[in-house]
PDB file of N, CA and C in Angstrom:
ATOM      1  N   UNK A   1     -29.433  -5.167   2.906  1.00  0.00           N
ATOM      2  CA  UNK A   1     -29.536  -6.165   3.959  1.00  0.00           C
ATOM      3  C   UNK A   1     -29.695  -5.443   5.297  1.00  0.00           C
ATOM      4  N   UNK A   2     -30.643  -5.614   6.241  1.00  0.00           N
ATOM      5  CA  UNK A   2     -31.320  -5.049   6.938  1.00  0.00           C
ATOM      6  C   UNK A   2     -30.080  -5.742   8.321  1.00  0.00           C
ATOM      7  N   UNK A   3     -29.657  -4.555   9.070  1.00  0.00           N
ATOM      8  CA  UNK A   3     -28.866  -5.151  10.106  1.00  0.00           C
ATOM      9  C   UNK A   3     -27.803  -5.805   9.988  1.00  0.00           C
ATOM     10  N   UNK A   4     -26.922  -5.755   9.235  1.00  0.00           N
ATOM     11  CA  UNK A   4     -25.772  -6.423   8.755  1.00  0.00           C
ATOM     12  C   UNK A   4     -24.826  -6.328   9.906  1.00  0.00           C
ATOM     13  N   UNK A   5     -24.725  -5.584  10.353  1.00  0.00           N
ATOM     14  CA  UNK A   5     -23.660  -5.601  11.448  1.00  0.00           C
ATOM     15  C   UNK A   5     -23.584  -5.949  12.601  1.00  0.00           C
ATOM     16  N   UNK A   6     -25.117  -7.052  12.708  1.00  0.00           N
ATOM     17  CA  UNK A   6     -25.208  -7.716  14.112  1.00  0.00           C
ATOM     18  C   UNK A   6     -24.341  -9.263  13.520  1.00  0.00           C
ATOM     19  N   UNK A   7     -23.963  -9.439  12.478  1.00  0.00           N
ATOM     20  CA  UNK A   7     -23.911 -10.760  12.052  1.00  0.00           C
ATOM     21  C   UNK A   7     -21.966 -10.454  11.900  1.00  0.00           C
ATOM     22  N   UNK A   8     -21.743 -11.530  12.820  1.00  0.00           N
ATOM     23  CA  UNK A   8     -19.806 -11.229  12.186  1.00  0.00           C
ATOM     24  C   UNK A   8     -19.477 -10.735  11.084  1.00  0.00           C
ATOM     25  N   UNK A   9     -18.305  -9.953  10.582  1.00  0.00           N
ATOM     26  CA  UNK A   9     -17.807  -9.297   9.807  1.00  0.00           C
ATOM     27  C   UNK A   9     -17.369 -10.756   8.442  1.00  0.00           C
ATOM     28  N   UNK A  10     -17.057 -10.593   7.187  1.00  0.00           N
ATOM     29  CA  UNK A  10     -16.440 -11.137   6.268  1.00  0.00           C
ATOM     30  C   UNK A  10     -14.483 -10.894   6.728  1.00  0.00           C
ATOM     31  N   UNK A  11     -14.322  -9.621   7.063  1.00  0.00           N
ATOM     32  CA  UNK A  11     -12.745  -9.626   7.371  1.00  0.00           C
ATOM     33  C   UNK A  11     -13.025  -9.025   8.517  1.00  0.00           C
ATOM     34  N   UNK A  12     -11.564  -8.680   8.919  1.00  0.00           N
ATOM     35  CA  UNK A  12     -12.215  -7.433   9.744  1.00  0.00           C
ATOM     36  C   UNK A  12     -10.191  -7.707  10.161  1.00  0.00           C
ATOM     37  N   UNK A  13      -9.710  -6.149  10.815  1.00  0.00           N
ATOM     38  CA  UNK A  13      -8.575  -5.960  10.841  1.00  0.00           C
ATOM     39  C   UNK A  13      -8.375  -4.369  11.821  1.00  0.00           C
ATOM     40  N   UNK A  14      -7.570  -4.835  12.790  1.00  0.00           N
ATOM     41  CA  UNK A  14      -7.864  -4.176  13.730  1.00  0.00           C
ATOM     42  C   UNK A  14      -6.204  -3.417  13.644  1.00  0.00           C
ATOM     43  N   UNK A  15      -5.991  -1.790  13.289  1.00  0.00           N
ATOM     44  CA  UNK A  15      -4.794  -1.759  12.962  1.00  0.00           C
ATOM     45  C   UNK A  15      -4.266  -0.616  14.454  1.00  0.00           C
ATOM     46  N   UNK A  16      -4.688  -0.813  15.350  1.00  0.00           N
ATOM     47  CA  UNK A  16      -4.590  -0.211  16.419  1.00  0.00           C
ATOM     48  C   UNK A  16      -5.246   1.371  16.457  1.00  0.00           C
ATOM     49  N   UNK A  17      -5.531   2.244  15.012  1.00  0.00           N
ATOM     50  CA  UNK A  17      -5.585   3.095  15.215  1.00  0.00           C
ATOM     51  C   UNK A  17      -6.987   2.973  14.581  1.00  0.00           C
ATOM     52  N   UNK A  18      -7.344   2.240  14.042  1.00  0.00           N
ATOM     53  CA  UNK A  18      -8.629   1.989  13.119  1.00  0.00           C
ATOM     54  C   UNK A  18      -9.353   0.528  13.544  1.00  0.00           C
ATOM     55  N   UNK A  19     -10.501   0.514  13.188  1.00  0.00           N
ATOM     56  CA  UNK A  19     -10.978  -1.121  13.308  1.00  0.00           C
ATOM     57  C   UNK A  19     -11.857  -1.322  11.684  1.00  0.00           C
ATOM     58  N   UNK A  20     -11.070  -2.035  10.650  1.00  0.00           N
ATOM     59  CA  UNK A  20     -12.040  -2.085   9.390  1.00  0.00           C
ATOM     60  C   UNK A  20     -12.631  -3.576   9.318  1.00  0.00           C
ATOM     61  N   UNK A  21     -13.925  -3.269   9.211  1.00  0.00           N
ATOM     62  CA  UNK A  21     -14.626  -4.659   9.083  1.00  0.00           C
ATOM     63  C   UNK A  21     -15.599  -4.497   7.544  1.00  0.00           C
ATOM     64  N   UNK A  22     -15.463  -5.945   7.051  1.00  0.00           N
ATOM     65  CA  UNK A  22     -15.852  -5.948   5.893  1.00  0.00           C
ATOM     66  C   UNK A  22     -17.145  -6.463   5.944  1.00  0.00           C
ATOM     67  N   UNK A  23     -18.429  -5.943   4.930  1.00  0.00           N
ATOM     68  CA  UNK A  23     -19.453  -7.173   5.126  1.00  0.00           C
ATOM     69  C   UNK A  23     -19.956  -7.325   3.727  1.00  0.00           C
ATOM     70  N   UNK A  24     -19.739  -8.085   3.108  1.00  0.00           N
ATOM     71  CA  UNK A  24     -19.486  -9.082   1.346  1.00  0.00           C
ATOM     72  C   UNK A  24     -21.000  -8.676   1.346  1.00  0.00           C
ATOM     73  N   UNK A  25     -22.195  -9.678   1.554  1.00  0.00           N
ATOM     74  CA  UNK A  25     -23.263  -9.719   1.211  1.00  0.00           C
ATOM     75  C   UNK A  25     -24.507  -8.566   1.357  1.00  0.00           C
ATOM     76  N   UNK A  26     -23.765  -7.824   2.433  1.00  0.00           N
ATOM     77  CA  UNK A  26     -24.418  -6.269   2.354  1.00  0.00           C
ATOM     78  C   UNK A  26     -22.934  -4.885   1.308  1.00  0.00           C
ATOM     79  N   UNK A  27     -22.615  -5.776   1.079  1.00  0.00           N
ATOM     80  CA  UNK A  27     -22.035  -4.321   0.605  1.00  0.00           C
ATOM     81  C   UNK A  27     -21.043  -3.196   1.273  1.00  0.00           C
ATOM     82  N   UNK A  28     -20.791  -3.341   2.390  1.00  0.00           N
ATOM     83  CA  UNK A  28     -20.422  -2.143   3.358  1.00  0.00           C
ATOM     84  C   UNK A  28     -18.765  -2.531   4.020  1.00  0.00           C
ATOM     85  N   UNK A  29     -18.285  -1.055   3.728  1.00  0.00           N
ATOM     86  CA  UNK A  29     -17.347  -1.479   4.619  1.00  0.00           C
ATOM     87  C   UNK A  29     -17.142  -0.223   5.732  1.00  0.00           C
ATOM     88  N   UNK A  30     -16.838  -0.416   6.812  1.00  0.00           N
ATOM     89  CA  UNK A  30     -16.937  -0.210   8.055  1.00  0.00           C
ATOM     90  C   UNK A  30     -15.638   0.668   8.474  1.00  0.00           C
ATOM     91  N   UNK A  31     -15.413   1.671   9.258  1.00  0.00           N
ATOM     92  CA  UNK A  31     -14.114   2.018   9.425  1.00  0.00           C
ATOM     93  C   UNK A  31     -14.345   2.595  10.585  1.00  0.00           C
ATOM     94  N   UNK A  32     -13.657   2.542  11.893  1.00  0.00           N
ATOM     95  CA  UNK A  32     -14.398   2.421  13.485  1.00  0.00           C
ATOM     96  C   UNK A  32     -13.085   3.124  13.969  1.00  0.00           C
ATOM     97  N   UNK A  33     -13.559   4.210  14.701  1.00  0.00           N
ATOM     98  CA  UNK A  33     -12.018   3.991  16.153  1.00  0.00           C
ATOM     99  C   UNK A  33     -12.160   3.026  16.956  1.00  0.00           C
ATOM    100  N   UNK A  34     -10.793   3.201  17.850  1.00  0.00           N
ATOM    101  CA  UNK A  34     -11.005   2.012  18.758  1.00  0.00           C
ATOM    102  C   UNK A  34     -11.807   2.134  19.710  1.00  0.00           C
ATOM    103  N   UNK A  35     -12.797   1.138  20.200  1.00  0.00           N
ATOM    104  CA  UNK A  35     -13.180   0.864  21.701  1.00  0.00           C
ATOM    105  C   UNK A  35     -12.991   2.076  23.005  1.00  0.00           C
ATOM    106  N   UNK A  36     -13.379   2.679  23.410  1.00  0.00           N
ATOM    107  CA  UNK A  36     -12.765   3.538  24.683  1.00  0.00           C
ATOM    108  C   UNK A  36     -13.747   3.171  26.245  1.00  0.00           C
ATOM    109  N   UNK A  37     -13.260   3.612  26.849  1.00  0.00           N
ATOM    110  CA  UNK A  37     -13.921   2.981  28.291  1.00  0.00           C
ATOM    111  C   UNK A  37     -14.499   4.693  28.313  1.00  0.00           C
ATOM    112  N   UNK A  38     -15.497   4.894  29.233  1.00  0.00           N
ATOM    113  CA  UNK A  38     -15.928   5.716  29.738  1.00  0.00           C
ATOM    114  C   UNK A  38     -15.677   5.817  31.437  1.00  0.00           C
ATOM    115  N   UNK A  39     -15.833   6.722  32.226  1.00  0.00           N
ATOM    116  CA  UNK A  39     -15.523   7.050  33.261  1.00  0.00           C
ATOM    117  C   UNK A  39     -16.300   6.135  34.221  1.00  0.00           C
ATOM    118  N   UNK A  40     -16.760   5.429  33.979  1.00  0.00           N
ATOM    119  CA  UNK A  40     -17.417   4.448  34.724  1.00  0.00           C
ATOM    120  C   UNK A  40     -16.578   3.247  34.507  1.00  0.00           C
ATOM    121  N   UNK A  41     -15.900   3.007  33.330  1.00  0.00           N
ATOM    122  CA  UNK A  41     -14.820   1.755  33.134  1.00  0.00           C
ATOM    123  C   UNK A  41     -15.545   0.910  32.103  1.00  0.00           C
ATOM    124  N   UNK A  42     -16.994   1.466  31.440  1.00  0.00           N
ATOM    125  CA  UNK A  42     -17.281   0.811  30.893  1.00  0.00           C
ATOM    126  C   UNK A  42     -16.897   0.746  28.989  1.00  0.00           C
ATOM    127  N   UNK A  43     -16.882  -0.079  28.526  1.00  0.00           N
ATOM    128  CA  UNK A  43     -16.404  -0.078  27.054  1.00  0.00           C
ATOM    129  C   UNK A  43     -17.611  -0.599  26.357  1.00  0.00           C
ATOM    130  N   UNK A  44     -17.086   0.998  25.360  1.00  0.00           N
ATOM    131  CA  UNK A  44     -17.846   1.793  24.386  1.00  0.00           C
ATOM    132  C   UNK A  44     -17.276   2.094  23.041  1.00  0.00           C
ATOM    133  N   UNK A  45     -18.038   1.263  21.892  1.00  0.00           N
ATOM    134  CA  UNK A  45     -17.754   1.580  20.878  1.00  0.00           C
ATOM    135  C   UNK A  45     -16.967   2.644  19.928  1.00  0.00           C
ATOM    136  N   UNK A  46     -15.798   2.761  19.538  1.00  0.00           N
ATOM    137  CA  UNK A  46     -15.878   3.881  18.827  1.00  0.00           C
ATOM    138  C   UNK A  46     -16.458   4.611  17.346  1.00  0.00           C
ATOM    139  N   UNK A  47     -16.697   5.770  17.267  1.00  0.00           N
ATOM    140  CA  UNK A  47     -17.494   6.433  15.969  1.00  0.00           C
ATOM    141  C   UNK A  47     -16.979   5.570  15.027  1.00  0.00           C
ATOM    142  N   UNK A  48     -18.181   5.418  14.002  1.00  0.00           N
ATOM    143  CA  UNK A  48     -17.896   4.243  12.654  1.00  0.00           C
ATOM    144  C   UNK A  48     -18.716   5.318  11.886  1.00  0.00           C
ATOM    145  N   UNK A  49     -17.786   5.047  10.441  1.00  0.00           N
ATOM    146  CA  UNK A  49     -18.356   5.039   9.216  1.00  0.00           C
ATOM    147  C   UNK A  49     -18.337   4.166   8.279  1.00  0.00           C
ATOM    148  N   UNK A  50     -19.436   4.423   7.875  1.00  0.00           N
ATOM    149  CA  UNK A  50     -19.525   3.093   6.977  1.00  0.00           C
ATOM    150  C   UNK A  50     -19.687   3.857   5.674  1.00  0.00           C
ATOM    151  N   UNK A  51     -18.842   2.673   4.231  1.00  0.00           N
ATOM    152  CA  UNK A  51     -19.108   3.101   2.997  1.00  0.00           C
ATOM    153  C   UNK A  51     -20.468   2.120   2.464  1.00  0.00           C
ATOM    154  N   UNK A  52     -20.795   2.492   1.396  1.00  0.00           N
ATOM    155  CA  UNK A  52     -21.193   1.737   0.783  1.00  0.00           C
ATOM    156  C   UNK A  52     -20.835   1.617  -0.602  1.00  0.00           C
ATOM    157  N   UNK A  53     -20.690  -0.056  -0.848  1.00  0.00           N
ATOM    158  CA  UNK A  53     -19.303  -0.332  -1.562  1.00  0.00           C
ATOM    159  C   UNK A  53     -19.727  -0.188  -3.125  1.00  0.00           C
ATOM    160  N   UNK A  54     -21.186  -0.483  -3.131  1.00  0.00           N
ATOM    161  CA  UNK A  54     -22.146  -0.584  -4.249  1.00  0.00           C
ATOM    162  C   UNK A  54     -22.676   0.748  -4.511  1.00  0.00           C
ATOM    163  N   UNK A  55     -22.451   2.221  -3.864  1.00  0.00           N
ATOM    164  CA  UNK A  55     -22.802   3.148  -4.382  1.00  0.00           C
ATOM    165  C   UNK A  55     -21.595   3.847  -4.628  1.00  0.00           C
ATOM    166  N   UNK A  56     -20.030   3.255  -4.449  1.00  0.00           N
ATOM    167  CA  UNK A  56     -19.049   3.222  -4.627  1.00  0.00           C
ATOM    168  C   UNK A  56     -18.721   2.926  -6.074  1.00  0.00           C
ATOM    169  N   UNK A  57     -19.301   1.811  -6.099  1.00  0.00           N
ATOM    170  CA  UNK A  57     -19.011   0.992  -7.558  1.00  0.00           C
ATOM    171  C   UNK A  57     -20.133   1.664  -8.660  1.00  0.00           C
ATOM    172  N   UNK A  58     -20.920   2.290  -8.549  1.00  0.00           N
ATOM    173  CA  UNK A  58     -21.635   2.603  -9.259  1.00  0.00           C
ATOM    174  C   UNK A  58     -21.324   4.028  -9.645  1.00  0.00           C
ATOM    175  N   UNK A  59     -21.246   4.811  -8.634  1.00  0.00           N
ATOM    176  CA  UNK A  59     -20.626   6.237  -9.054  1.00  0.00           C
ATOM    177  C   UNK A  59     -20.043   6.355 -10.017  1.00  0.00           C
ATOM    178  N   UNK A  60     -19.872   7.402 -11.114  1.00  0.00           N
ATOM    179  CA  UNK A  60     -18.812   7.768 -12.109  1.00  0.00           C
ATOM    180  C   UNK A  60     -17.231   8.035 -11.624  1.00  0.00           C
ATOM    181  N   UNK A  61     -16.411   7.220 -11.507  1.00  0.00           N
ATOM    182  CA  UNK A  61     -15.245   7.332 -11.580  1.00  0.00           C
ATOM    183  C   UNK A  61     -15.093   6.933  -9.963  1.00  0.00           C
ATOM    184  N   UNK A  62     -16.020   6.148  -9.030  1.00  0.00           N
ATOM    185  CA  UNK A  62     -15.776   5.555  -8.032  1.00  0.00           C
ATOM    186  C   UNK A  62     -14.635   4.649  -7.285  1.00  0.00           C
ATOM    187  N   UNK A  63     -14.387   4.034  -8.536  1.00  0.00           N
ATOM    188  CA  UNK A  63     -13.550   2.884  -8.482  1.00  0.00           C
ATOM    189  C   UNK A  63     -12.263   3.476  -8.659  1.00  0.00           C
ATOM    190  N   UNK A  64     -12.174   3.935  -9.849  1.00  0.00           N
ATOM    191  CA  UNK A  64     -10.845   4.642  -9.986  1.00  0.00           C
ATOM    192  C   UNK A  64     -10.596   5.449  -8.853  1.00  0.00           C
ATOM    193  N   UNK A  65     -11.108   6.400  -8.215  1.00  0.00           N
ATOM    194  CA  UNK A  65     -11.057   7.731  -6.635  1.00  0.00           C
ATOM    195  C   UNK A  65     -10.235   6.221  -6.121  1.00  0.00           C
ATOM    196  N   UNK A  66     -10.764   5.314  -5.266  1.00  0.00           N
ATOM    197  CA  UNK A  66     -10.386   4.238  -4.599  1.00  0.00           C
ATOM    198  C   UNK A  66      -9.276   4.056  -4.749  1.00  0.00           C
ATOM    199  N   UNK A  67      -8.931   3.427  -6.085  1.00  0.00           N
ATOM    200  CA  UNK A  67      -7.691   2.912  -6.818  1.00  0.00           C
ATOM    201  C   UNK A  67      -6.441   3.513  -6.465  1.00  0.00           C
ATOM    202  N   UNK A  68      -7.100   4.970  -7.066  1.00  0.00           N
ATOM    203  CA  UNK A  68      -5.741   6.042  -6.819  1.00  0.00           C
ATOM    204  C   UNK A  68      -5.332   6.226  -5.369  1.00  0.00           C
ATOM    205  N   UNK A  69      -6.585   6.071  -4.388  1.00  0.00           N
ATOM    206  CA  UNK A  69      -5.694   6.255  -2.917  1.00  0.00           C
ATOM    207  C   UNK A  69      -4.666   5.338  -2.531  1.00  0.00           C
ATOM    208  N   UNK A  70      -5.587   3.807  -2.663  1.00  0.00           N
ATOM    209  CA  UNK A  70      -4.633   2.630  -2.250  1.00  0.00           C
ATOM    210  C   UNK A  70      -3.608   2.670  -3.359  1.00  0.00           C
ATOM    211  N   UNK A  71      -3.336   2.817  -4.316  1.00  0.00           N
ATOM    212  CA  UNK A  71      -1.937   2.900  -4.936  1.00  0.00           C
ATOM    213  C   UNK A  71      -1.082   4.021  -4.340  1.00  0.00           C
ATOM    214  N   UNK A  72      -1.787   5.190  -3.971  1.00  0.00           N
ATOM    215  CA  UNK A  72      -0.494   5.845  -3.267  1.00  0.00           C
ATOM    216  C   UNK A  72      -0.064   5.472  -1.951  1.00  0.00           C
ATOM    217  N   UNK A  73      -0.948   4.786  -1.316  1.00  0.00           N
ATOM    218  CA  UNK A  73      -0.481   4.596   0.008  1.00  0.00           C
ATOM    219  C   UNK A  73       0.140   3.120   0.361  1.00  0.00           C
ATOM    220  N   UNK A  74       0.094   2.063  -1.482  1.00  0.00           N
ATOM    221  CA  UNK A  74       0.776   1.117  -1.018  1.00  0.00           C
ATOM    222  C   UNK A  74       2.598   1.295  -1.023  1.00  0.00           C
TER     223      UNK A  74
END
């Protein structure tokens, strides 16, 4: 899906130190610092990476890598 991230997020959760936004119909999930102003005062995005959730799911043993993080960190 071409441009997905001009269109609101599916979730999105802002944990002060991270910004994760979800997007269902493209596949992607998003993981951002926060916002910072620049010396002019203006506000500026912070660096994002994005996964992709479907080359995630497809990989050999993708799902499981995943699994095992969020189980240790719940």
């Amino acid at each position: 899906m071409k441009d997905y991230w001009k269109k609101d997020p599916d979730a999105q959760i802002d944990t002060g130190g991270n910004i994760f936004r979800y997007y269902r119909e493209a596949g992607k999930l998003q993981i951002s610092k926060p916002t910072w102003k620049d010396r002019d005062g203006n506000e500026k995005p912070g660096k994002t990476l994005t996964i992709d959730l479907d080359s995630l799911r497809e990989a050999d043993g993708g799902l499981e890598f995943l699994q095992h993080i969020l189980d240790e960190i719940a």
